[in-house]
Protein backbone atom coordinates (compact mmCIF):
# COMPACT_ATOMS: atom_id res chain seq x y z
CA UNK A 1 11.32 -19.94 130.00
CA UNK A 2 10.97 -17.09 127.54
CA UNK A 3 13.60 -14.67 126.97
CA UNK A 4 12.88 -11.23 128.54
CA UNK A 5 12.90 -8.35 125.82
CA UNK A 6 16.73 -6.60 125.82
CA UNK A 7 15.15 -2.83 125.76
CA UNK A 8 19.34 -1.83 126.84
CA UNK A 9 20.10 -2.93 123.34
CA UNK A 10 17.93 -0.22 122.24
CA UNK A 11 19.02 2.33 124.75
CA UNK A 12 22.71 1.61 123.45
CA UNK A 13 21.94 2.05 119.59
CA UNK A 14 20.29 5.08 120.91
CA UNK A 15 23.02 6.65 123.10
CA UNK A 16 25.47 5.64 119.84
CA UNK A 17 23.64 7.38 117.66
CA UNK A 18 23.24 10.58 119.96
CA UNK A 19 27.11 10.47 120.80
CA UNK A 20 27.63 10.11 116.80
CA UNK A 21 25.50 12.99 116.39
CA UNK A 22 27.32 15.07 119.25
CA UNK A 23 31.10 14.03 117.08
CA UNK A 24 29.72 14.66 113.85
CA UNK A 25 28.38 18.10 114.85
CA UNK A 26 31.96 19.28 116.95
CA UNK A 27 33.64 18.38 113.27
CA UNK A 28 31.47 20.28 111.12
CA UNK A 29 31.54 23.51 113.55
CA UNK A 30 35.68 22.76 114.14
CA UNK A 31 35.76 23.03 110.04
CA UNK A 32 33.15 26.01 109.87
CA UNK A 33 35.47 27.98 112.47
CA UNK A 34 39.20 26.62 110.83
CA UNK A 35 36.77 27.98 107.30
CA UNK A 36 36.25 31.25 109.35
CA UNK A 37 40.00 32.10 109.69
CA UNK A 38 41.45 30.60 106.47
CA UNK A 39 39.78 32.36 104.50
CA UNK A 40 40.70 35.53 106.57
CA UNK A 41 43.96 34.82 104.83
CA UNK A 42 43.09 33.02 101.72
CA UNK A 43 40.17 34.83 100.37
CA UNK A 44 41.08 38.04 101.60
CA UNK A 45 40.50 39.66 98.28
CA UNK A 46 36.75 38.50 97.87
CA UNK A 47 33.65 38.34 100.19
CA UNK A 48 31.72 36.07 98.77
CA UNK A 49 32.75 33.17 101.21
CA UNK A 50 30.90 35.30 104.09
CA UNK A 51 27.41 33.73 103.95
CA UNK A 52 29.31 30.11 103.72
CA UNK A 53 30.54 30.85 107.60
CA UNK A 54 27.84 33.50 108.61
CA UNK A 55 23.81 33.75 108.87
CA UNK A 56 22.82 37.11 107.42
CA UNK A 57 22.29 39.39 110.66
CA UNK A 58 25.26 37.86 112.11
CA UNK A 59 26.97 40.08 114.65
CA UNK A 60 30.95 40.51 114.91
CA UNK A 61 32.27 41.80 117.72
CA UNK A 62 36.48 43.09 118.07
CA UNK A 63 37.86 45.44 120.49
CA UNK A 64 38.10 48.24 117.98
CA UNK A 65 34.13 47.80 116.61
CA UNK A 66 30.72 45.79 115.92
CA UNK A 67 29.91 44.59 112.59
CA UNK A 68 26.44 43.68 111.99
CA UNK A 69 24.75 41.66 108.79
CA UNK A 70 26.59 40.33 106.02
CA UNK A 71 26.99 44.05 104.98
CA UNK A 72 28.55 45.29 107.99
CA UNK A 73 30.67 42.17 107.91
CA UNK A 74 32.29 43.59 104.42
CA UNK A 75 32.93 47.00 105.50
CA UNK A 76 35.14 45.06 107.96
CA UNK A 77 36.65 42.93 105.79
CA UNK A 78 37.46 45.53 103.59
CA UNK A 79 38.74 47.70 106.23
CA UNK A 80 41.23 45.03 106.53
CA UNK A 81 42.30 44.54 103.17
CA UNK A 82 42.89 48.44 102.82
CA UNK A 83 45.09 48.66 106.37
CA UNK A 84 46.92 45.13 105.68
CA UNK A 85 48.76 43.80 102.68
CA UNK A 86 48.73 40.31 104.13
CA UNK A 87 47.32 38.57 107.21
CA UNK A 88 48.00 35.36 108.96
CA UNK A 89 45.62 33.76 111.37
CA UNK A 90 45.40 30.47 113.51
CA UNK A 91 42.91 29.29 115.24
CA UNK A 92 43.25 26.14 118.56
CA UNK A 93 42.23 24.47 120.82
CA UNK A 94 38.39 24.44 119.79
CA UNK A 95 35.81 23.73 122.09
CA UNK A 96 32.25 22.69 120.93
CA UNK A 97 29.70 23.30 124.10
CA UNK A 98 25.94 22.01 122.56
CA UNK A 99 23.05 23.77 123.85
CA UNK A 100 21.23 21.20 126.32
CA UNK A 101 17.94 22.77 125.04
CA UNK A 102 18.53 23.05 121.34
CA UNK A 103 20.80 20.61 118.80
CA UNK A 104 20.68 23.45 116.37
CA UNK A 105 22.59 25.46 118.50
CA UNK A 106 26.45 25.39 119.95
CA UNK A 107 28.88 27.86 121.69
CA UNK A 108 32.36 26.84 120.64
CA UNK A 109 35.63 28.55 121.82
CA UNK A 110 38.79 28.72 120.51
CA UNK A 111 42.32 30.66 121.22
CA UNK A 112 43.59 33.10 118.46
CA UNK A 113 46.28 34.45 117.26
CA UNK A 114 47.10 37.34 113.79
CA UNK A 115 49.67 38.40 112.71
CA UNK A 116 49.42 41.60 110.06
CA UNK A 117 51.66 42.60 107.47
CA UNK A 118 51.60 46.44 106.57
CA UNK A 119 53.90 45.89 103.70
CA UNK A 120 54.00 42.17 101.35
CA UNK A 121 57.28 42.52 100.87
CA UNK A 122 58.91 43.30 104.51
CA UNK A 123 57.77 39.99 106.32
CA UNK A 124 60.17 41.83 109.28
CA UNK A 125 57.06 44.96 110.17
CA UNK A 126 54.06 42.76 111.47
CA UNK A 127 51.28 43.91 114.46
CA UNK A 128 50.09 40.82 115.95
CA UNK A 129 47.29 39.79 118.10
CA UNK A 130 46.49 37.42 120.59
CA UNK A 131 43.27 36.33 122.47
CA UNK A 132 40.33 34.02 122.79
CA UNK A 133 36.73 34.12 120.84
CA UNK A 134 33.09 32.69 121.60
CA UNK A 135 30.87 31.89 118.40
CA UNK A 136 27.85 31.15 119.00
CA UNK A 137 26.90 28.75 115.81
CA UNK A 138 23.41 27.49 114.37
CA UNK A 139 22.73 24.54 112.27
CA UNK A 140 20.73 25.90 108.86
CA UNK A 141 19.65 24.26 106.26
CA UNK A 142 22.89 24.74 104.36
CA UNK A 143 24.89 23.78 107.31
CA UNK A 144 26.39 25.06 110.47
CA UNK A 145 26.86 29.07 110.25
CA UNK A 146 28.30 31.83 113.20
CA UNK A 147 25.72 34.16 114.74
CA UNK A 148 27.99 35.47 116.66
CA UNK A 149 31.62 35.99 117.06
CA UNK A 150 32.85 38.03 120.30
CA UNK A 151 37.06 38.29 120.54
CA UNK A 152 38.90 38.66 123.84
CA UNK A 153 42.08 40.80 122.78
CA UNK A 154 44.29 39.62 125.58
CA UNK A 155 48.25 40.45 123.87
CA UNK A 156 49.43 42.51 121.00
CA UNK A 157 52.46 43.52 119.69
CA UNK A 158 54.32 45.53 117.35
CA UNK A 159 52.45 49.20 116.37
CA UNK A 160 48.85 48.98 115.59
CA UNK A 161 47.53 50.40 112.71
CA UNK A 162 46.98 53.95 112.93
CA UNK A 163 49.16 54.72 115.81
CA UNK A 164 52.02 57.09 115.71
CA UNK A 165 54.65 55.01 116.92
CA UNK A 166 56.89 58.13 117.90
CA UNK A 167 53.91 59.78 119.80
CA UNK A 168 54.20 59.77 123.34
């Protein structure tokens, strides 16, 4: 008696390669995110590592304003290399969500915490920030990049910038 044809053979390779697919996107938007806040800290003094994380009319969204485009993305980051001397971020516990409808797409969350230094050389004076962010992320053709980036302030402390801390 012939052998019938093994189409589950098929159906594994097929689920392997979609699972593969599923991994291999979760690392690359895990390293565009942990890209995202290092070079918050690392590149601080340059922008041009902005359209390496973000698509152009990417929109930015913090408790204290909206930055739109590439442009209004370095008005903020200049913002914060004129109110802090040094920064320090960290980004966890990432979560990659694909969209069922479209692989090019993916909302990933993450918690994340700053800490901001007013002053290089007193490491003592910081503000610091806690919370969560969404990105929503899109595959391009030069990789994964953040649409949009949404933070839930949840903790602070120290003095913000621009406060009066004496003020009542």
């Amino acid at each position: 008696m012939p052998a019938e044809p093994d189409d589950t053979a098929d159906d594994t390779a097929a689920d392997t390669a979609a699972r593969l697919r599923r991994l291999l996107d979760r690392a690359d938007v895990v390293d565009l995110l942990d890209s995202y806040v290092g070079a918050l800290d690392r590149q601080r003094h340059t922008d041009s590592w902005l359209e390496s994380v973000f698509t152009e009319d990417a929109v930015v969204a913090f408790p204290m304003g909206t930055y739109v485009g590439i442009d209004g993305l370095r008005s903020f980051q200049e913002l914060a290399r004129t109110t802090f001397a040094r920064t320090h971020h960290s980004s966890t516990n990432h979560r990659v969500d694909p969209d069922p409808d479209d692989p090019a797409r993916a909302t990933a969350t993450a918690h994340l915490q700053a800490v901001h230094l007013p002053d290089a050389h007193d490491r003592t004076e910081h503000f610091a920030i806690g919370g969560h962010y969404t990105a929503r992320v899109v595959r391009t053709a030069r990789g994964w990049r953040i649409a949009r980036f949404d933070f839930d302030l949840v903790w602070t402390r120290g003095t913000p910038p621009g406060s009066n801390e004496h003020a009542r």
